[in-house]
C-alpha atoms as a PDB file:
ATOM      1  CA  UNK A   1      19.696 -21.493  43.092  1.00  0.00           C
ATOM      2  CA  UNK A   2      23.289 -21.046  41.442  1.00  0.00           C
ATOM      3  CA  UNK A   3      23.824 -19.487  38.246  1.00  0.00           C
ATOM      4  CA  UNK A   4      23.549 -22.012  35.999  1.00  0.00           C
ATOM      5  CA  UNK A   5      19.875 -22.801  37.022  1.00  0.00           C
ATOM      6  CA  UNK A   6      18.579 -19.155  36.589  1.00  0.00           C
ATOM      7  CA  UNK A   7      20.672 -19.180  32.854  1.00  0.00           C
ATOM      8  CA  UNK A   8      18.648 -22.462  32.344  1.00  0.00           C
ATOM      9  CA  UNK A   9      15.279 -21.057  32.986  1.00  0.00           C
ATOM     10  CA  UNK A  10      16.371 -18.121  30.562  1.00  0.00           C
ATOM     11  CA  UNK A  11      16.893 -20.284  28.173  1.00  0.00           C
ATOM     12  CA  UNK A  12      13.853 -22.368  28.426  1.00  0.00           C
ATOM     13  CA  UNK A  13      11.811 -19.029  28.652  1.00  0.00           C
ATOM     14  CA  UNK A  14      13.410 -17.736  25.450  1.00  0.00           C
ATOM     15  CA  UNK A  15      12.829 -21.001  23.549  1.00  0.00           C
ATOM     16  CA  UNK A  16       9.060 -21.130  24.053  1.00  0.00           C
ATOM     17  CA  UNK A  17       8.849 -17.908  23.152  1.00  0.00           C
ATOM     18  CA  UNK A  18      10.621 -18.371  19.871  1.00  0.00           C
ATOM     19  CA  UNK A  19       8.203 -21.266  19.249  1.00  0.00           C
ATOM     20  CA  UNK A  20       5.059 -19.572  20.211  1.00  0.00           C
ATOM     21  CA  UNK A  21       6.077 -16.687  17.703  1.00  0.00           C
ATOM     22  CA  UNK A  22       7.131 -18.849  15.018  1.00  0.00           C
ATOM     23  CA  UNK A  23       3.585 -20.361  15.204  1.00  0.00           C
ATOM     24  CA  UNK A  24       2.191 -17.097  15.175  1.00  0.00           C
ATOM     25  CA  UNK A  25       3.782 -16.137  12.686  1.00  0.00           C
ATOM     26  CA  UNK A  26       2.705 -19.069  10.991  1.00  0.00           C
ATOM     27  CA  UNK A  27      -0.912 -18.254  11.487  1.00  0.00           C
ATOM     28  CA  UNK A  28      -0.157 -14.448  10.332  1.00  0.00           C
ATOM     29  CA  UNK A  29       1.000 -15.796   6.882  1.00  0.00           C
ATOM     30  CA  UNK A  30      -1.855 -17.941   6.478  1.00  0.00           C
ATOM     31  CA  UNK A  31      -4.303 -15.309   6.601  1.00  0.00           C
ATOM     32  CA  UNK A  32      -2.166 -12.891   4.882  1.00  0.00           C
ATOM     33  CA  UNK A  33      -2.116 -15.488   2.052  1.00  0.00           C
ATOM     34  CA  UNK A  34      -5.812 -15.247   2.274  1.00  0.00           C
ATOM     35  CA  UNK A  35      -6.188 -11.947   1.975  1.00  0.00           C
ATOM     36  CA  UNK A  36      -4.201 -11.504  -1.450  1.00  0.00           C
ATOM     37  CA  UNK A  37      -6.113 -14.396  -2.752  1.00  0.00           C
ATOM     38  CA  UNK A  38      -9.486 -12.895  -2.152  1.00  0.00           C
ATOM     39  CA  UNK A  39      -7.798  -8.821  -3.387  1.00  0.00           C
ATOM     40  CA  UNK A  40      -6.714 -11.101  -6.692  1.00  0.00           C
ATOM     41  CA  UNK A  41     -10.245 -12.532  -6.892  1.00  0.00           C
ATOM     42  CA  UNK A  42     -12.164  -9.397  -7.258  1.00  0.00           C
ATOM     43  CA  UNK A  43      -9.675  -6.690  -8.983  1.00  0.00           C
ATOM     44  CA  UNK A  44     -11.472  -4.740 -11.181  1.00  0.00           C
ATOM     45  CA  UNK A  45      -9.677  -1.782 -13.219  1.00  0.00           C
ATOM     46  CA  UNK A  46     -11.579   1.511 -12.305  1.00  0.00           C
ATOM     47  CA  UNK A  47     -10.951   4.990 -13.595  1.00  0.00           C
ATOM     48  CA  UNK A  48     -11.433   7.437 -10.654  1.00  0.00           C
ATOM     49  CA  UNK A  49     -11.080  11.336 -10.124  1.00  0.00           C
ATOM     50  CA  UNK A  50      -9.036  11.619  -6.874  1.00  0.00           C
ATOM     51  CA  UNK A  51     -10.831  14.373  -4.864  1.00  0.00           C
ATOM     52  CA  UNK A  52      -8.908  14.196  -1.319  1.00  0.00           C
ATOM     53  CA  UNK A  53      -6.235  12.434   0.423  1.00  0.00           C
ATOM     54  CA  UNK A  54      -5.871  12.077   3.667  1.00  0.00           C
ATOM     55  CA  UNK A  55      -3.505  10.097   6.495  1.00  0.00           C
ATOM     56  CA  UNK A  56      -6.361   9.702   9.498  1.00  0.00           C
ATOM     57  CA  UNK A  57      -7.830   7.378  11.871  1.00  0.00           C
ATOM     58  CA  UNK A  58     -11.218   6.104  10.166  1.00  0.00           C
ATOM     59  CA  UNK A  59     -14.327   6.988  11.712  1.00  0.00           C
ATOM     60  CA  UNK A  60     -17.953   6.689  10.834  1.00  0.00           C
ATOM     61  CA  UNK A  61     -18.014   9.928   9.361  1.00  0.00           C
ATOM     62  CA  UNK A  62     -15.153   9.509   7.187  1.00  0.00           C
ATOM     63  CA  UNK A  63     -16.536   5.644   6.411  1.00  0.00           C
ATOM     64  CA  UNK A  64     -19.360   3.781   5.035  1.00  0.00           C
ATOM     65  CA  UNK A  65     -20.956   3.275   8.652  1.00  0.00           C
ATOM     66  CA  UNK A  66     -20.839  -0.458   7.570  1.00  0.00           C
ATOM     67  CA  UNK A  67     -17.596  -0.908   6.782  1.00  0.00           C
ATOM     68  CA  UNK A  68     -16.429   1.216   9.954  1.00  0.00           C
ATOM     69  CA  UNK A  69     -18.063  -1.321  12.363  1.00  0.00           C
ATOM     70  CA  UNK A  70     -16.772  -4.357  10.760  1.00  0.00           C
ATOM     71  CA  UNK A  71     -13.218  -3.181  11.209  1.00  0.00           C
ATOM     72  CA  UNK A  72     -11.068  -4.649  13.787  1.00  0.00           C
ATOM     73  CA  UNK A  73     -10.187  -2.355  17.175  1.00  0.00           C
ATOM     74  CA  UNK A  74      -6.785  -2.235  15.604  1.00  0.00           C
ATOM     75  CA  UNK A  75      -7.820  -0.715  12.637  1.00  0.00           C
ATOM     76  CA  UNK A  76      -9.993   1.797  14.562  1.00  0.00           C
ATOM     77  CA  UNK A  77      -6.956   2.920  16.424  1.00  0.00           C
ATOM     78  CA  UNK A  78      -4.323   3.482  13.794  1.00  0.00           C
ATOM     79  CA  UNK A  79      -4.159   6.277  10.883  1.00  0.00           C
ATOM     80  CA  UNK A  80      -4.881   5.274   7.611  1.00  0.00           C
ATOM     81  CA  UNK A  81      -4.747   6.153   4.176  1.00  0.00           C
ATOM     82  CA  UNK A  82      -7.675   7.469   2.870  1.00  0.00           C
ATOM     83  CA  UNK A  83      -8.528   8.968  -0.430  1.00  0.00           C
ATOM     84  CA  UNK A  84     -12.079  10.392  -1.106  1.00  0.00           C
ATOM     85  CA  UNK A  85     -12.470   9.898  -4.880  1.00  0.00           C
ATOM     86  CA  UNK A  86     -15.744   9.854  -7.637  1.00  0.00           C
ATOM     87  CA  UNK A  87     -15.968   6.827  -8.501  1.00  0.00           C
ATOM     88  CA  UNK A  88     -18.738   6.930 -12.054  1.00  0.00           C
ATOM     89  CA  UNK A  89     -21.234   8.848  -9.920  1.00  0.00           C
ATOM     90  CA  UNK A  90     -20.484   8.213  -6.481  1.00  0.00           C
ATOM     91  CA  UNK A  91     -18.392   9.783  -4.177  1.00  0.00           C
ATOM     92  CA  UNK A  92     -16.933   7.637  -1.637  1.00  0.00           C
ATOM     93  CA  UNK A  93     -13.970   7.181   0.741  1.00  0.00           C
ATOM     94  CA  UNK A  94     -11.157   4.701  -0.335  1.00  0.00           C
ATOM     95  CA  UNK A  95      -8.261   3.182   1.460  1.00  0.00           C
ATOM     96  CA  UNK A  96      -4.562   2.029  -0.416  1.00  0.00           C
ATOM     97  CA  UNK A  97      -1.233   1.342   0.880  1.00  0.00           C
ATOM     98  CA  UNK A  98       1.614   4.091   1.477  1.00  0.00           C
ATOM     99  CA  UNK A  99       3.119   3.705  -2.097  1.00  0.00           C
ATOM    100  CA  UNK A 100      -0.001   3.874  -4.156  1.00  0.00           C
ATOM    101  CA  UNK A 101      -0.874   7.041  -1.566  1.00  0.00           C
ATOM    102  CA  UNK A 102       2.573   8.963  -1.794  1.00  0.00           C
ATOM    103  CA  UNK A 103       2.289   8.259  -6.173  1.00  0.00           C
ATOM    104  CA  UNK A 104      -1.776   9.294  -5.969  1.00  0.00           C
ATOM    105  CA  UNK A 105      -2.159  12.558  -8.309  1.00  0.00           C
ATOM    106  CA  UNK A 106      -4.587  14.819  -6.410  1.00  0.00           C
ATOM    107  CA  UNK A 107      -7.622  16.555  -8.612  1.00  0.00           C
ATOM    108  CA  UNK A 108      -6.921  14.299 -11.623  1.00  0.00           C
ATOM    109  CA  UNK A 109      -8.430  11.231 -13.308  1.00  0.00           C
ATOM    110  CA  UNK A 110      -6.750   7.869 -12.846  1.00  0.00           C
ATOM    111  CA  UNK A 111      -6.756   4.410 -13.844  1.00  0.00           C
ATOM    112  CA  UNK A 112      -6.270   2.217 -10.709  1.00  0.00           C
ATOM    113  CA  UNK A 113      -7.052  -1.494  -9.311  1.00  0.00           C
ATOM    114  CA  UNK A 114      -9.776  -1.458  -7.040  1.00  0.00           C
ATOM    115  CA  UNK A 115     -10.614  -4.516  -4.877  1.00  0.00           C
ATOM    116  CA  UNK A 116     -13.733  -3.845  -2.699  1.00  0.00           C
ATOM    117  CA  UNK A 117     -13.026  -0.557  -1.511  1.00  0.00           C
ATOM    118  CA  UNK A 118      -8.810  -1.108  -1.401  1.00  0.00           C
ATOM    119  CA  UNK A 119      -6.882   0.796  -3.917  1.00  0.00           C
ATOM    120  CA  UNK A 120      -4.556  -2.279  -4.849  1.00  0.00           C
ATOM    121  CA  UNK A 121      -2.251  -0.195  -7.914  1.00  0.00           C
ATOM    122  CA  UNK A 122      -2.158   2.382 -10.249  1.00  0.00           C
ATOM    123  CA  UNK A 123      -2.244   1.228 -14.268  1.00  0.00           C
ATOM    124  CA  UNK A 124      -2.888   4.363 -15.858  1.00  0.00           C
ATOM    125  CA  UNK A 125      -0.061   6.704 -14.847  1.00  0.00           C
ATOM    126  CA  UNK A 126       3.721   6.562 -15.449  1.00  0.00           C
ATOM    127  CA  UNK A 127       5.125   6.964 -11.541  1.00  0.00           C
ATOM    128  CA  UNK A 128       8.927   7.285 -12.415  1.00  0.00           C
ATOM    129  CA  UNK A 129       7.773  10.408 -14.511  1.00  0.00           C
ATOM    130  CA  UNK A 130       5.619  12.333 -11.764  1.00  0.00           C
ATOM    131  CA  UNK A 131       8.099  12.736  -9.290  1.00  0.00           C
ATOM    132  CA  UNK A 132       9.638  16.090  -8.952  1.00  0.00           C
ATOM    133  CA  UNK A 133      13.045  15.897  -9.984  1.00  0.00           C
ATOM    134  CA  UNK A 134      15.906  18.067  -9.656  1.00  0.00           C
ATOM    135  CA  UNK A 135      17.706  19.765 -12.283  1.00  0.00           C
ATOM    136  CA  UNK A 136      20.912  17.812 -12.612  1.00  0.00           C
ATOM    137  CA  UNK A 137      18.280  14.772 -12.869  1.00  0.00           C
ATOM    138  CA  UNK A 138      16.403  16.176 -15.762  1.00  0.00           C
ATOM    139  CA  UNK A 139      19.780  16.705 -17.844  1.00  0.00           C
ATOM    140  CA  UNK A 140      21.189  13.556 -17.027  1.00  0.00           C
ATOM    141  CA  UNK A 141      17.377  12.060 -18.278  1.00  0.00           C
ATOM    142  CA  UNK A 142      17.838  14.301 -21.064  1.00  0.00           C
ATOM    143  CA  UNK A 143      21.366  13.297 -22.056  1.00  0.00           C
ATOM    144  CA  UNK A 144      20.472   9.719 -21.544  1.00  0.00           C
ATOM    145  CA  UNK A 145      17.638   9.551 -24.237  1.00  0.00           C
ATOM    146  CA  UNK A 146      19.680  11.256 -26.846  1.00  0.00           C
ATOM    147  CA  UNK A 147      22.403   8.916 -26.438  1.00  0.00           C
ATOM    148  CA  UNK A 148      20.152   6.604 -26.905  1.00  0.00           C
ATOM    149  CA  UNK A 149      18.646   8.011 -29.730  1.00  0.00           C
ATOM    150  CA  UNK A 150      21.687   7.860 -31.372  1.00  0.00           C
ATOM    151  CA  UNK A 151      23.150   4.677 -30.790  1.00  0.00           C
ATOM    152  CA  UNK A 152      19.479   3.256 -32.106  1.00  0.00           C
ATOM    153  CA  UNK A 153      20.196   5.593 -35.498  1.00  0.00           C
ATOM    154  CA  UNK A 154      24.070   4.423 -35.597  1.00  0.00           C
ATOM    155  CA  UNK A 155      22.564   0.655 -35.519  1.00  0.00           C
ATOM    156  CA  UNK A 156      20.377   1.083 -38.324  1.00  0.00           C
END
């Protein structure tokens, strides 16, 4: 075997790899397609009273016992985001996405989309306001809406 024949068989190795993962890939985006479809399907604005949050692996005590045993191995394995919340008069265990975590107010009432047991958004709470912001920020936020406040008065 020469080099040209072993550069051959690399290449034919790394083209049926590309194709398997493009096909996988293909099959990922199906079901991910799915998935939003059936979250869009049964969104239902909920006001809840975040209690907890927490980044951990589920488990059945931290889980409807259910809901823990119909989740994949994968799922098992990996940390989630879960927020324990009172939802009307039931306490139970949620889980959301890293944004809608990191922007989750802890100990206070909140409008947010729930689908199933998935926090999907927040409605009810003005993010770009809740962050902590520096100083300089605040008086460059400050400047900004009384320049605008003026320019609306100089219009009129």
């Amino acid at each position: 075997m020469n080099f040209s024949d072993v550069l051959i068989i690399i290449f034919i190795i790394l083209a049926l790899l590309a194709v398997g993962l493009y096909f996988l890939n293909k099959r990922g985006m199906k079901r991910m397609v799915q998935a939003q479809d059936f979250i869009d399907q049964n969104r239902t604005t909920v006001q809840i009273f975040v209690i907890d949050k927490k980044q951990e692996k589920p488990s059945p005590s931290n889980m409807p016992k259910v809901v823990y045993e119909q989740m994949p191995k994968s799922a098992k394995i990996r940390k989630t985001n879960l927020v324990r919340a009172k939802v009307g008069p039931q306490i139970v265990t949620l889980m959301c996405d890293k944004p809608v975590f990191n922007a989750l107010p802890v100990k206070k009432n909140v409008k947010v989309d729930l689908a199933g047991m998935y926090i999907v958004s927040i409605t009810g709470l003005h993010l770009e306001d809740k962050k902590k912001k520096t100083f300089s920020e605040k008086m460059s936020a400050s400047v900004n809406r009384t320049m605008e406040k003026q320019t609306t008065k100089a219009k009129k």
